[in-house]
C-alpha atoms as a PDB file:
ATOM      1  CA  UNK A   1       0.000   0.000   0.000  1.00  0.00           C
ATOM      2  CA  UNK A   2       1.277   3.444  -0.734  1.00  0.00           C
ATOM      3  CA  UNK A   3       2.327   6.155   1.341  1.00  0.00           C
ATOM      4  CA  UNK A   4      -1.233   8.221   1.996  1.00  0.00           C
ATOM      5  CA  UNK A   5      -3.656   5.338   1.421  1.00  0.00           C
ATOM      6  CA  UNK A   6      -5.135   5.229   4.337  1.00  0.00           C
ATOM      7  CA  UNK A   7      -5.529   8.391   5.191  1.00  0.00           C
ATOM      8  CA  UNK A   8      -7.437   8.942   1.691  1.00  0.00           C
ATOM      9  CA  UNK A   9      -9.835   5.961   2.228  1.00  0.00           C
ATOM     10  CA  UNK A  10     -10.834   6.934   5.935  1.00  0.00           C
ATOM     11  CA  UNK A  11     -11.214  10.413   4.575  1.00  0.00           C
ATOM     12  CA  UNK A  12     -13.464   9.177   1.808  1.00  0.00           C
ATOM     13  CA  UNK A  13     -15.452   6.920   4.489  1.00  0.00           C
ATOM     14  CA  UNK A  14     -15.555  10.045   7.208  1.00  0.00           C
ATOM     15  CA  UNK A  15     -16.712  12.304   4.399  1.00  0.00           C
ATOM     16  CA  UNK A  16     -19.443   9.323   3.246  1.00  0.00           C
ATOM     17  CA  UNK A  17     -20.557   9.180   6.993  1.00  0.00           C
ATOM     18  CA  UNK A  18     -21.020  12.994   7.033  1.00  0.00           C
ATOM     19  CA  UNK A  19     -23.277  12.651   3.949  1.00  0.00           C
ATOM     20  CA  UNK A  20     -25.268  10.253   5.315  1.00  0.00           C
ATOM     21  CA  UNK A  21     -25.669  11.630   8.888  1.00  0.00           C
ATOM     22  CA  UNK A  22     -26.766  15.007   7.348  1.00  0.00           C
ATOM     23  CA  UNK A  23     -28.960  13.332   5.350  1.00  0.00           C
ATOM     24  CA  UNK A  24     -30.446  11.555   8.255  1.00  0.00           C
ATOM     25  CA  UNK A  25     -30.850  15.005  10.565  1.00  0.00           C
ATOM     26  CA  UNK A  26     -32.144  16.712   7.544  1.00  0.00           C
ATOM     27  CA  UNK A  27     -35.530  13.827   7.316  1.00  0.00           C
ATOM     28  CA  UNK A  28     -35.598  13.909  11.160  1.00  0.00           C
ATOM     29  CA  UNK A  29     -35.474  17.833  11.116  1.00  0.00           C
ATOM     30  CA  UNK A  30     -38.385  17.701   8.247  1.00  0.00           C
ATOM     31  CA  UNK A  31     -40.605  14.952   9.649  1.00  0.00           C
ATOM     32  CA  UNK A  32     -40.348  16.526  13.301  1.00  0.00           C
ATOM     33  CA  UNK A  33     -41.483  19.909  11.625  1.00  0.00           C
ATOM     34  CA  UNK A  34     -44.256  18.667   9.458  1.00  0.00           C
ATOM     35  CA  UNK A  35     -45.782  16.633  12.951  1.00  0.00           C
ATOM     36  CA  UNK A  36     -45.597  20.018  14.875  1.00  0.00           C
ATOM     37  CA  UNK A  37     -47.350  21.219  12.409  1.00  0.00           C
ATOM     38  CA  UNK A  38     -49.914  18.607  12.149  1.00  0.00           C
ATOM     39  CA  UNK A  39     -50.838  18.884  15.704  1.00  0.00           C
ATOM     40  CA  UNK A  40     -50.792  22.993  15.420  1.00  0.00           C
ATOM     41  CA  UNK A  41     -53.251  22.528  12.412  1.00  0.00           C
ATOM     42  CA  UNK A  42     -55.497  20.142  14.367  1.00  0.00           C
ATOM     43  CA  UNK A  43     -55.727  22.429  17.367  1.00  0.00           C
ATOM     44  CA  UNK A  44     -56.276  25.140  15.186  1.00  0.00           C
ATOM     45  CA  UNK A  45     -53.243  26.698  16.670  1.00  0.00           C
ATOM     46  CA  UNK A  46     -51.278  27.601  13.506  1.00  0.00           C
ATOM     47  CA  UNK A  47     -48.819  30.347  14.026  1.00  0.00           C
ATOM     48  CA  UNK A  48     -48.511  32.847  11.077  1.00  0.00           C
ATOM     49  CA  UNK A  49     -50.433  35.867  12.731  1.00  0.00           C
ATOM     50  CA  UNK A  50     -49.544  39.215  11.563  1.00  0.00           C
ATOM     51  CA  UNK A  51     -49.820  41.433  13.975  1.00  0.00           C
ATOM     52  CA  UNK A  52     -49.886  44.326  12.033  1.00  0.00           C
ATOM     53  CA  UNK A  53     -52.341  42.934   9.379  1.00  0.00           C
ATOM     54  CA  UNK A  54     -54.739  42.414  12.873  1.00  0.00           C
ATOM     55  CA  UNK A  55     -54.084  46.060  13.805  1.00  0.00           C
ATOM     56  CA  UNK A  56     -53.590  47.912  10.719  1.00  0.00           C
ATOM     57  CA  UNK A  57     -52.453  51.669  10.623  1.00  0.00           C
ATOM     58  CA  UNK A  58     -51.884  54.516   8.919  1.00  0.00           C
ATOM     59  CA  UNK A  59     -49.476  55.809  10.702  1.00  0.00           C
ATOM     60  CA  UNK A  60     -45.920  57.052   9.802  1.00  0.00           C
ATOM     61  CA  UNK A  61     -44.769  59.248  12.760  1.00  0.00           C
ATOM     62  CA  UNK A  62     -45.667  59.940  16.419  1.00  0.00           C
ATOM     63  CA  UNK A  63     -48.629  61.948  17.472  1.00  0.00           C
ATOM     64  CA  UNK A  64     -48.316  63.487  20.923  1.00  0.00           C
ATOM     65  CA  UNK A  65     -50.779  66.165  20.770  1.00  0.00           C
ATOM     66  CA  UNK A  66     -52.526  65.578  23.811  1.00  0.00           C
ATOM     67  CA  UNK A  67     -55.661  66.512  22.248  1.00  0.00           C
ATOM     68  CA  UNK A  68     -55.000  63.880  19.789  1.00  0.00           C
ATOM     69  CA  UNK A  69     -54.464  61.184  22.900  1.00  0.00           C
ATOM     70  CA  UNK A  70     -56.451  57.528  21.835  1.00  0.00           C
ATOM     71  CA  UNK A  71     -58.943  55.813  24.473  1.00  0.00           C
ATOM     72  CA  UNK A  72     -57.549  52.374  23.969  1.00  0.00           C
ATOM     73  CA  UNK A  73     -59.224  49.140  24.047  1.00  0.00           C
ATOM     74  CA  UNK A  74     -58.086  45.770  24.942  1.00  0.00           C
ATOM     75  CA  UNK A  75     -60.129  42.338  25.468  1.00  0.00           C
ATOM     76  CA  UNK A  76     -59.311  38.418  25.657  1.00  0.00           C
ATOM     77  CA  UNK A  77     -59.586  38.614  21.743  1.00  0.00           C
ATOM     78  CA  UNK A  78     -56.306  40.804  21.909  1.00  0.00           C
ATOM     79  CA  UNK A  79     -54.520  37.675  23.766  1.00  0.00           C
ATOM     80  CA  UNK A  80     -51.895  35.642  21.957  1.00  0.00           C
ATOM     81  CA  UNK A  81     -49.375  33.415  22.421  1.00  0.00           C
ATOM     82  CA  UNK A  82     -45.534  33.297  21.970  1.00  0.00           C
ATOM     83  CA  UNK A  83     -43.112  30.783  20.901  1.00  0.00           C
ATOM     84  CA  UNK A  84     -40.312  33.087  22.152  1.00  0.00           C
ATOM     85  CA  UNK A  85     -39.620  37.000  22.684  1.00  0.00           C
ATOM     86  CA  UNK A  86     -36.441  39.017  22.630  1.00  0.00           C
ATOM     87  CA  UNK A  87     -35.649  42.345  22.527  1.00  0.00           C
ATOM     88  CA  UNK A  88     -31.912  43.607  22.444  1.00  0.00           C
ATOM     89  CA  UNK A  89     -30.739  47.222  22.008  1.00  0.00           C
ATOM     90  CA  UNK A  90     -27.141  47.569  21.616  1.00  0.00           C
ATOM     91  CA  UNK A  91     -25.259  46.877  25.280  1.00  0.00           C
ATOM     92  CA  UNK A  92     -27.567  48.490  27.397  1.00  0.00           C
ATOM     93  CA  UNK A  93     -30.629  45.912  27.459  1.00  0.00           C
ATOM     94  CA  UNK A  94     -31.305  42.482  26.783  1.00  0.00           C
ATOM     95  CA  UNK A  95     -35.048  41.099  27.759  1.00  0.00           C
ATOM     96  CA  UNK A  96     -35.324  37.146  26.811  1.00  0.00           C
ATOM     97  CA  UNK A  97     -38.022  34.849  26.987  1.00  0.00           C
ATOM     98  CA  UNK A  98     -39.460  31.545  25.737  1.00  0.00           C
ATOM     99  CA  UNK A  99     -43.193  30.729  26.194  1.00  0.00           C
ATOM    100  CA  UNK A 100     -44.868  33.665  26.610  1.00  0.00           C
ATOM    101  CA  UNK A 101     -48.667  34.897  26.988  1.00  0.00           C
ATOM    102  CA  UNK A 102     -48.558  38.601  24.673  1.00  0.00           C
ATOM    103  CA  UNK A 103     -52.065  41.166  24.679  1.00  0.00           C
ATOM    104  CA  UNK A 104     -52.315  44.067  22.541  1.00  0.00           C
ATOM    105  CA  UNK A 105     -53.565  47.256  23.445  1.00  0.00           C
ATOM    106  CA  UNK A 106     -55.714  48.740  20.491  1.00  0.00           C
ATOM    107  CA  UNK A 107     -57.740  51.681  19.089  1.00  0.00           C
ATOM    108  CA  UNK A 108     -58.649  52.532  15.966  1.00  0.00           C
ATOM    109  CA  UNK A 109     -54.852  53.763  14.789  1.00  0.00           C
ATOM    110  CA  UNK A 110     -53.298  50.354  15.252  1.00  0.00           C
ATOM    111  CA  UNK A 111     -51.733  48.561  18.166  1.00  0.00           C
ATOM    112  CA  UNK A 112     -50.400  51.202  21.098  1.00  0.00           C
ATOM    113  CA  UNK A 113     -48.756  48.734  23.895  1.00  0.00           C
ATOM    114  CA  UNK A 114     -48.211  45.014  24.726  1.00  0.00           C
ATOM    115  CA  UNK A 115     -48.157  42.815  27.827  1.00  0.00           C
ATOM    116  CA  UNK A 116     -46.005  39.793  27.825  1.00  0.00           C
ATOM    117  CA  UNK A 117     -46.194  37.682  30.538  1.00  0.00           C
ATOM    118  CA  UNK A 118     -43.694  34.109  30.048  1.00  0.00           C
ATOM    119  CA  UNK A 119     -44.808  31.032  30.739  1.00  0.00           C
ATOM    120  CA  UNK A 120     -41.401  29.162  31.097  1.00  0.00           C
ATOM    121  CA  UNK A 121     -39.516  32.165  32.914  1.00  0.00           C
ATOM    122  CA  UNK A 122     -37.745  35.047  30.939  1.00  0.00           C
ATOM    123  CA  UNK A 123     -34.893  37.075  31.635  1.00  0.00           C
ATOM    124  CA  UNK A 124     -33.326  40.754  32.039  1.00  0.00           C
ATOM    125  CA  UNK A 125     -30.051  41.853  31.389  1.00  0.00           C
ATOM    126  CA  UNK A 126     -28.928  45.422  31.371  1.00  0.00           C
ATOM    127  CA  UNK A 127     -25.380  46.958  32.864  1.00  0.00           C
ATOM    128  CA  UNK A 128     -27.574  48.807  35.157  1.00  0.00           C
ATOM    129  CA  UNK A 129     -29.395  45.633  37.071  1.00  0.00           C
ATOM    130  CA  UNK A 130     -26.911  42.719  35.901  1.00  0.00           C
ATOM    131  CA  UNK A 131     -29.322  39.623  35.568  1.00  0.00           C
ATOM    132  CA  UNK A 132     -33.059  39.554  36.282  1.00  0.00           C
ATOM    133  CA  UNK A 133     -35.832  37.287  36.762  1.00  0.00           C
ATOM    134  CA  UNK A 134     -39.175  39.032  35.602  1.00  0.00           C
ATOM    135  CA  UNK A 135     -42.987  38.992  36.437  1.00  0.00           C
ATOM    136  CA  UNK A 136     -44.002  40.469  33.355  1.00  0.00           C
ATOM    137  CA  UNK A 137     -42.855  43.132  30.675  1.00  0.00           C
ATOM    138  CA  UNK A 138     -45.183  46.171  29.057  1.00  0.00           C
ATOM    139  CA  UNK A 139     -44.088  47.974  26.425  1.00  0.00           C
ATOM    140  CA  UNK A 140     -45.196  51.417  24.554  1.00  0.00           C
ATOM    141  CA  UNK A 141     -44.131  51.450  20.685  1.00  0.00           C
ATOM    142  CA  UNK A 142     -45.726  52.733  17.455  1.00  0.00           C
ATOM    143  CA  UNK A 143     -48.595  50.688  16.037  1.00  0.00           C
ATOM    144  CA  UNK A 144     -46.611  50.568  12.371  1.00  0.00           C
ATOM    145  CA  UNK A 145     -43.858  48.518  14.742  1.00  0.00           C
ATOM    146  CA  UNK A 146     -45.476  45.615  16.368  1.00  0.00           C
ATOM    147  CA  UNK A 147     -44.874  43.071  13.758  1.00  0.00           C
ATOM    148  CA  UNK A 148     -41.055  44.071  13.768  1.00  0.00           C
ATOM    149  CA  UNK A 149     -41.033  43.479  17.716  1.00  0.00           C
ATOM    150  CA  UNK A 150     -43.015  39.920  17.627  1.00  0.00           C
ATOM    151  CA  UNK A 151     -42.933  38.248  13.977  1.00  0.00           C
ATOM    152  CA  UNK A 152     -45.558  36.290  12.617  1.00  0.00           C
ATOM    153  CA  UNK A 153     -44.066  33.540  13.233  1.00  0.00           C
ATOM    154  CA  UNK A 154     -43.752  33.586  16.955  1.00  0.00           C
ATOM    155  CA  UNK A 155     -47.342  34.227  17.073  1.00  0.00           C
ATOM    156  CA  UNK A 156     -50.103  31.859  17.905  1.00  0.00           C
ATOM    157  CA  UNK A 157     -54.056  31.998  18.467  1.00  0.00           C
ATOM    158  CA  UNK A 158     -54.460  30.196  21.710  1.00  0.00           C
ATOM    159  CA  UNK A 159     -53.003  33.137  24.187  1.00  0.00           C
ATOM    160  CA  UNK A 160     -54.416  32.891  27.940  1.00  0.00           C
ATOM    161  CA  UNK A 161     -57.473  34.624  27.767  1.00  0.00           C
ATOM    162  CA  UNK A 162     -57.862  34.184  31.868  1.00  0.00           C
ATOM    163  CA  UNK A 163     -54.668  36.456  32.131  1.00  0.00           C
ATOM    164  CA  UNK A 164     -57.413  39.600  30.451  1.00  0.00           C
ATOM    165  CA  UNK A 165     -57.906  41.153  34.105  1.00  0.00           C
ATOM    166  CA  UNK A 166     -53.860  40.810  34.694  1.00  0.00           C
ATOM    167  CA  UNK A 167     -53.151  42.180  31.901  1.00  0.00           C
ATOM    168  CA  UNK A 168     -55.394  45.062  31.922  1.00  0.00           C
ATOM    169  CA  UNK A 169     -54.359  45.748  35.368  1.00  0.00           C
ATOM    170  CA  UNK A 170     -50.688  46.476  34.167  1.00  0.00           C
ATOM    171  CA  UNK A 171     -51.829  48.087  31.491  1.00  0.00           C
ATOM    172  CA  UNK A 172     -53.926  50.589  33.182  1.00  0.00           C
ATOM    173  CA  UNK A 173     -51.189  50.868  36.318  1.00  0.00           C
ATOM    174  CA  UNK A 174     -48.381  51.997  33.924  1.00  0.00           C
ATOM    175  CA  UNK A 175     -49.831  53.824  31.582  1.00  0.00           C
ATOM    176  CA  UNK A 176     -49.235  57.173  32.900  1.00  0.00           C
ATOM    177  CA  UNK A 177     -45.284  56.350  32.765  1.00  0.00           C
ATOM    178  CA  UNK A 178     -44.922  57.748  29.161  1.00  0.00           C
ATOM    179  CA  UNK A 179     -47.164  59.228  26.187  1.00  0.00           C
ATOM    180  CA  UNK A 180     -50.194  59.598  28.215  1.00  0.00           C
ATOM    181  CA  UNK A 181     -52.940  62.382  28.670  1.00  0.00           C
ATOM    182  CA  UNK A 182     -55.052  61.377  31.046  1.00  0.00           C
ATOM    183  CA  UNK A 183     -54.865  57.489  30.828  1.00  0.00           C
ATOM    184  CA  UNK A 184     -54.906  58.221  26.876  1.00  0.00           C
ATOM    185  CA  UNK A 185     -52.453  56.788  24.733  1.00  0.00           C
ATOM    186  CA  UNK A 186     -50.293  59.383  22.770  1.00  0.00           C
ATOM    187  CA  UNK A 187     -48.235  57.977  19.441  1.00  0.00           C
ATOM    188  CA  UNK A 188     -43.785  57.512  20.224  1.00  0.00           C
ATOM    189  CA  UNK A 189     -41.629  58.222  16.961  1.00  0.00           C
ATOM    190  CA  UNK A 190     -41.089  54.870  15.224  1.00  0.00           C
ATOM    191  CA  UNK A 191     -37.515  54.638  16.509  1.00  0.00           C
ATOM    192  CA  UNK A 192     -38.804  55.189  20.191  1.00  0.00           C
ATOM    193  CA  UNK A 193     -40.232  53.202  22.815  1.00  0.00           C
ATOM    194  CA  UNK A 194     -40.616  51.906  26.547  1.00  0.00           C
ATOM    195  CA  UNK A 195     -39.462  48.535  27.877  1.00  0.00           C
ATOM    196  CA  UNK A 196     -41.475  48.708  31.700  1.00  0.00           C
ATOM    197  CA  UNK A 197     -40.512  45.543  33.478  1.00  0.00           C
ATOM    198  CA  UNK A 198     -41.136  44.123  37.100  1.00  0.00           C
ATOM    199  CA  UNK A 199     -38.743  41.522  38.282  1.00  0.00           C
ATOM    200  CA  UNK A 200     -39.805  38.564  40.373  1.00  0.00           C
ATOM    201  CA  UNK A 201     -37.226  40.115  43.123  1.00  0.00           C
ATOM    202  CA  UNK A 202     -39.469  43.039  43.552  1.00  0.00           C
ATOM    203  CA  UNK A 203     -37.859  45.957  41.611  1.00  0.00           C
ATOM    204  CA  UNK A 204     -39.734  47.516  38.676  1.00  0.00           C
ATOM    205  CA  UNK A 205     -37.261  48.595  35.883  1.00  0.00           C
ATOM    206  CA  UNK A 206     -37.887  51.401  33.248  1.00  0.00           C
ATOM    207  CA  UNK A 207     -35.962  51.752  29.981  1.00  0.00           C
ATOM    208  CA  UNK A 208     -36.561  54.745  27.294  1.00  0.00           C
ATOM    209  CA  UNK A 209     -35.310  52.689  23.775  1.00  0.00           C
ATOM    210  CA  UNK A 210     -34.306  54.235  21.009  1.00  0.00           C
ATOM    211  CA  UNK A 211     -34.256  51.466  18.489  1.00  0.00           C
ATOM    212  CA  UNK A 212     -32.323  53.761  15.559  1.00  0.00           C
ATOM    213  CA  UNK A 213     -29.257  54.132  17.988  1.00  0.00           C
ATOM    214  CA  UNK A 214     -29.725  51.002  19.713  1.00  0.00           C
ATOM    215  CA  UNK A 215     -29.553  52.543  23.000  1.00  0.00           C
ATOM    216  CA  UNK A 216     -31.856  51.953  26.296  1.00  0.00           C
ATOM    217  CA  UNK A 217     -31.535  55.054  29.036  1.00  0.00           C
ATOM    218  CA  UNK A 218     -32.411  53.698  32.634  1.00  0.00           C
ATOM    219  CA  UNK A 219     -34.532  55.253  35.121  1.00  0.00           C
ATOM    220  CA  UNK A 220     -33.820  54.582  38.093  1.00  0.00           C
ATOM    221  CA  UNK A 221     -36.880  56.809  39.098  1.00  0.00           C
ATOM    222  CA  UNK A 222     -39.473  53.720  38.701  1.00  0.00           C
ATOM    223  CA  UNK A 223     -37.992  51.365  41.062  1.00  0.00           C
ATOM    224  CA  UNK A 224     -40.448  51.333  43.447  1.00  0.00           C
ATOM    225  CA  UNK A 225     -43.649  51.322  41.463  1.00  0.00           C
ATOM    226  CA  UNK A 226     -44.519  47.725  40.494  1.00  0.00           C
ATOM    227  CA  UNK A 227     -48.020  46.558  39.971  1.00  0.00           C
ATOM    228  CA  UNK A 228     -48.555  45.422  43.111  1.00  0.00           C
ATOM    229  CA  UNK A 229     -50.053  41.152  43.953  1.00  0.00           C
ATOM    230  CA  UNK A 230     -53.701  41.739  45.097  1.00  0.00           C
ATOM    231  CA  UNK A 231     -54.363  40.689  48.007  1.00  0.00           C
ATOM    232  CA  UNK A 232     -55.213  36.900  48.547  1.00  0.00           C
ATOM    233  CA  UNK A 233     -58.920  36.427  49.056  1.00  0.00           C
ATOM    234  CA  UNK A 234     -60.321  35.612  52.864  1.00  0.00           C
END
C-alpha cells in the first residue's frame, strides 16, 4: 500500500458518513417539523399571525398632541401566544423569553402597547441591574412597529385569555409612565419606545429605547412602582 492510502480511504469513508448523517438530521429535522405542524393545524393553533395585518395603521410618525391622545381598548380577543420573545438594544438591554402569553392594546390607529407575561420564565439583562428574573414586561411602541417586535411567526391563536384582568391591570397601572394624557395613549416616533418591566425580586425597571441608535436610558426613578399582587382572598 502506498504512502497516503489510508488516510485517503478513511477520509473518503468520514466524508461518506457525514453525507449520510446530514442526510439523516435533515428527514428527522423535516418529519419533526411537518408533525408540529400537524398537531398545530389540528388544534387550530397555527402560528402565522400578523400582527400588524390584525391592527392595521396609517401611521408614519408619532402623534403626541394631547388633544390627539387615543382611548384604547383591549379584550381576551387581543390575547396571543408566543413561541419566544427578545428584545436587544445595543449593550444596554437584553429582555429574553421563551413561552410567553402577549395582549395588545388597540384603538382605531393600530396597536399602542403590549403585555407579555412568560410562561417558562424570561430574563433581564442590562449593565444597570446585571441579571433579572421578571414577572411580566409592558411595552409602549408605534402601532406601524409591532410586527417588527413579535414576527408572525412567533405568534399563535391560543393566548391565555384568563390572564385579560392581569393584563389590563398592568396596562392601566403603567400607563401614565410615558405618552399619556389622562390614561390616553399618545403615538412615540417609530424609533422610540418603553421597555417597563417588574422583576420577580421586587424591583420595577424602566428603559426609554431608542431602536435607531440602539440605546436603552435607565430610570432609576421607577424602582419602586410595580403593579402590586392583590391581596389573597379571605
Amino acid at each position: 500500500m502506498q504512502p497516503g492510502m489510508t488516510g485517503c480511504r478513511w477520509g473518503a469513508a468520514a466524508a461518506q458518513a457525514r453525507l449520510i448523517f446530514a442526510v439523516s438530521l435533515q428527514v428527522f429535522l423535516t418529519a419533526g417539523h411537518g408533525a408540529e405542524h400537524s398537531a398545530a393545524a389540528a388544534t387550530g393553533t397555527l402560528g402565522g399571525i400578523d400582527l400588524l395585518g390584525r391592527y392595521p395603521t396609517k401611521l408614519t410618525a408619532g402623534d403626541t398632541e394631547p388633544e390627539h391622545a387615543r382611548v384604547w381598548e383591549f379584550s381576551g380577543a387581543d390575547i396571543f401566544r408566543l413561541t419566544r420573545f427578545h428584545l436587544v438594544a445595543g449593550q444596554d438591554l437584553r429582555l429574553e423569553m421563551g413561552a410567553a402569553d402577549l395582549g395588545i392594546g388597540r384603538c382605531a390607529d393600530g396597536a399602542l402597547w403590549a403585555v407579555v407575561i412568560p410562561r417558562e420564565g424570561g430574563t433581564l439583562l442590562s449593565q444597570r441591574t446585571n441579571q433579572e428574573q421578571i414577572s411580566h414586561a409592558r411595552l409602549r411602541f408605534h402601532p406601524a412597529t409591532v410586527s417588527r417586535l413579535f414576527p408572525s411567526d412567533t405568534v399563535f391563536a391560543d393566548g391565555a385569555t384568563n390572564l385579560v384582568s392581569q393584563m389590563r391591570r398592568i396596562a392601566n397601572h403603567k400607563m401614565r409612565s410615558s405618552w399619556q394624557a389622562g390614561g390616553r395613549a399618545m403615538i412615540p416616533e417609530p424609533k422610540d419606545m418603553t421597555v417597563d418591566v417588574d422583576t420577580k425580586s421586587g424591583p420595577r425597571r424602566f428603559f426609554e429605547v431608542n431602536t435607531d441608535a440602539g440605546t436603552a436610558h435607565y430610570w432609576a426613578a421607577f424602582e419602586g412602582g410595580g403593579v402590586r399582587p392583590l391581596p389573597l382572598a379571605t
